[in-house]
Protein backbone atom coordinates (compact mmCIF):
# COMPACT_ATOMS: atom_id res chain seq x y z
CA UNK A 1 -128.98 129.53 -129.27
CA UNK A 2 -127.82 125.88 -129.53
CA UNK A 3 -128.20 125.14 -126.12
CA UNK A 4 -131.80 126.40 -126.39
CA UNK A 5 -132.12 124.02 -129.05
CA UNK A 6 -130.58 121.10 -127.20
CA UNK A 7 -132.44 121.28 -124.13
CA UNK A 8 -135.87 122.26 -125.93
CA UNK A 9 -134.51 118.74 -127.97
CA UNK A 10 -133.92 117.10 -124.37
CA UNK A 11 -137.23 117.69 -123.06
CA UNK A 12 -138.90 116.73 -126.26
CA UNK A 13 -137.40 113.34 -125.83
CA UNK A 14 -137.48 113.22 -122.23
CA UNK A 15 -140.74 114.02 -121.53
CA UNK A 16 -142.28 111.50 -123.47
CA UNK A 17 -139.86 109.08 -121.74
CA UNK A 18 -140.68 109.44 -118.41
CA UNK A 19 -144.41 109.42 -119.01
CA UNK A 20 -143.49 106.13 -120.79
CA UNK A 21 -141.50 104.61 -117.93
CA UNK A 22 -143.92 105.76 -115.34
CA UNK A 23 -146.98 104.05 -117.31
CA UNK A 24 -146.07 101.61 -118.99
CA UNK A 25 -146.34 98.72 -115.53
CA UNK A 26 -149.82 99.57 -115.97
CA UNK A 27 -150.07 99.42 -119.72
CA UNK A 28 -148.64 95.92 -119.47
CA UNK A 29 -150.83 94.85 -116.69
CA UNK A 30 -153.89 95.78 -118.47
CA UNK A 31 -152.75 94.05 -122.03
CA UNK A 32 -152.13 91.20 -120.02
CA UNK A 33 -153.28 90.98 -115.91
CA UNK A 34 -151.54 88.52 -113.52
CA UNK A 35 -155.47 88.36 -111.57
CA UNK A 36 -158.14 87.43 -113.60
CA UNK A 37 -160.78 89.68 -110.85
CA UNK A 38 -162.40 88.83 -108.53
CA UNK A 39 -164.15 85.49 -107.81
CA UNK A 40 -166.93 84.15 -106.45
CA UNK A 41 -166.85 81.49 -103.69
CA UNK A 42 -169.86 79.26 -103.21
CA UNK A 43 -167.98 76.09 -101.38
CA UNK A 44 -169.29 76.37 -97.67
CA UNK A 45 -171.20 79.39 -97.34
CA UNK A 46 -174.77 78.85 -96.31
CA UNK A 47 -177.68 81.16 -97.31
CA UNK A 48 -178.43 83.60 -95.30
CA UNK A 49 -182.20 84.23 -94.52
CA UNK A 50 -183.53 88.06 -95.31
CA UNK A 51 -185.53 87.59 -91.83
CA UNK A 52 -182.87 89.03 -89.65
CA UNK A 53 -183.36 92.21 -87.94
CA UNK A 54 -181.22 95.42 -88.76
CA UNK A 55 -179.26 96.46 -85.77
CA UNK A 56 -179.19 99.80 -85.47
CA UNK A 57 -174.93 100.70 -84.62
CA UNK A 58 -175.69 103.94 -83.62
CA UNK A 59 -177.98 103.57 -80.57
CA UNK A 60 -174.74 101.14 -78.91
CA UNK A 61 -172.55 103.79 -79.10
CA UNK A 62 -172.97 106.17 -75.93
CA UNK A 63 -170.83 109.90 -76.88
CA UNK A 64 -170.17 112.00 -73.62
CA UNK A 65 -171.72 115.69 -75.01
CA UNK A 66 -168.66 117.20 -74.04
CA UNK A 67 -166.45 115.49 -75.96
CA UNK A 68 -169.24 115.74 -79.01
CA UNK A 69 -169.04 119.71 -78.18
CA UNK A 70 -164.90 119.41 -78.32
CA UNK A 71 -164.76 117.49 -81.57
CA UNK A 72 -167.64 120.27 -82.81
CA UNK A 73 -165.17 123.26 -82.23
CA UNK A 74 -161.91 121.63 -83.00
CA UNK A 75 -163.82 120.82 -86.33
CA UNK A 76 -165.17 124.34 -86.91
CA UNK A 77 -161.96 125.62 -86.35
CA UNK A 78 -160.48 123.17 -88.99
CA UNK A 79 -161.23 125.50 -92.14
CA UNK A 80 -159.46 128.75 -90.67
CA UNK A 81 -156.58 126.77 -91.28
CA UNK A 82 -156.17 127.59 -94.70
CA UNK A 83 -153.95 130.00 -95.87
């Protein structure tokens, strides 16, 4: 019976504790942060003019279709993996 009591004691005060000591870096860093965030930097960047075409990435990239049907059945058979 005591050492239910001691151990039921133990993890009243350790548990607490470690959720402490495992949060409290971030509780300090958010009372008081070492970075102030991120910052905007204007020196030396010109504007850029909203007349530029939009390349389109996916007509440069040339997939064999056997290695798109490879990746396709090596995906499907991704799920069955699960137990």
């Amino acid at each position: 019976m005591i050492s239910n009591l001691i151990a039921i004691i133990i993890i009243i005060i350790a548990a607490p504790t470690l959720i402490l000591i495992t949060f409290l870096p971030a509780l300090i860093e958010l009372k008081k942060p070492k970075d102030g965030g991120p910052r905007r930097i204007t020196v030396g960047i010109s504007e850029v003019g909203h007349d530029l075409p939009i390349v389109n990435m996916e007509e440069e990239q040339k997939f064999d279709s056997s290695l798109v049907q490879t990746m396709a059945k090596v995906i499907s058979f991704l799920p069955s993996l699960e137990i």
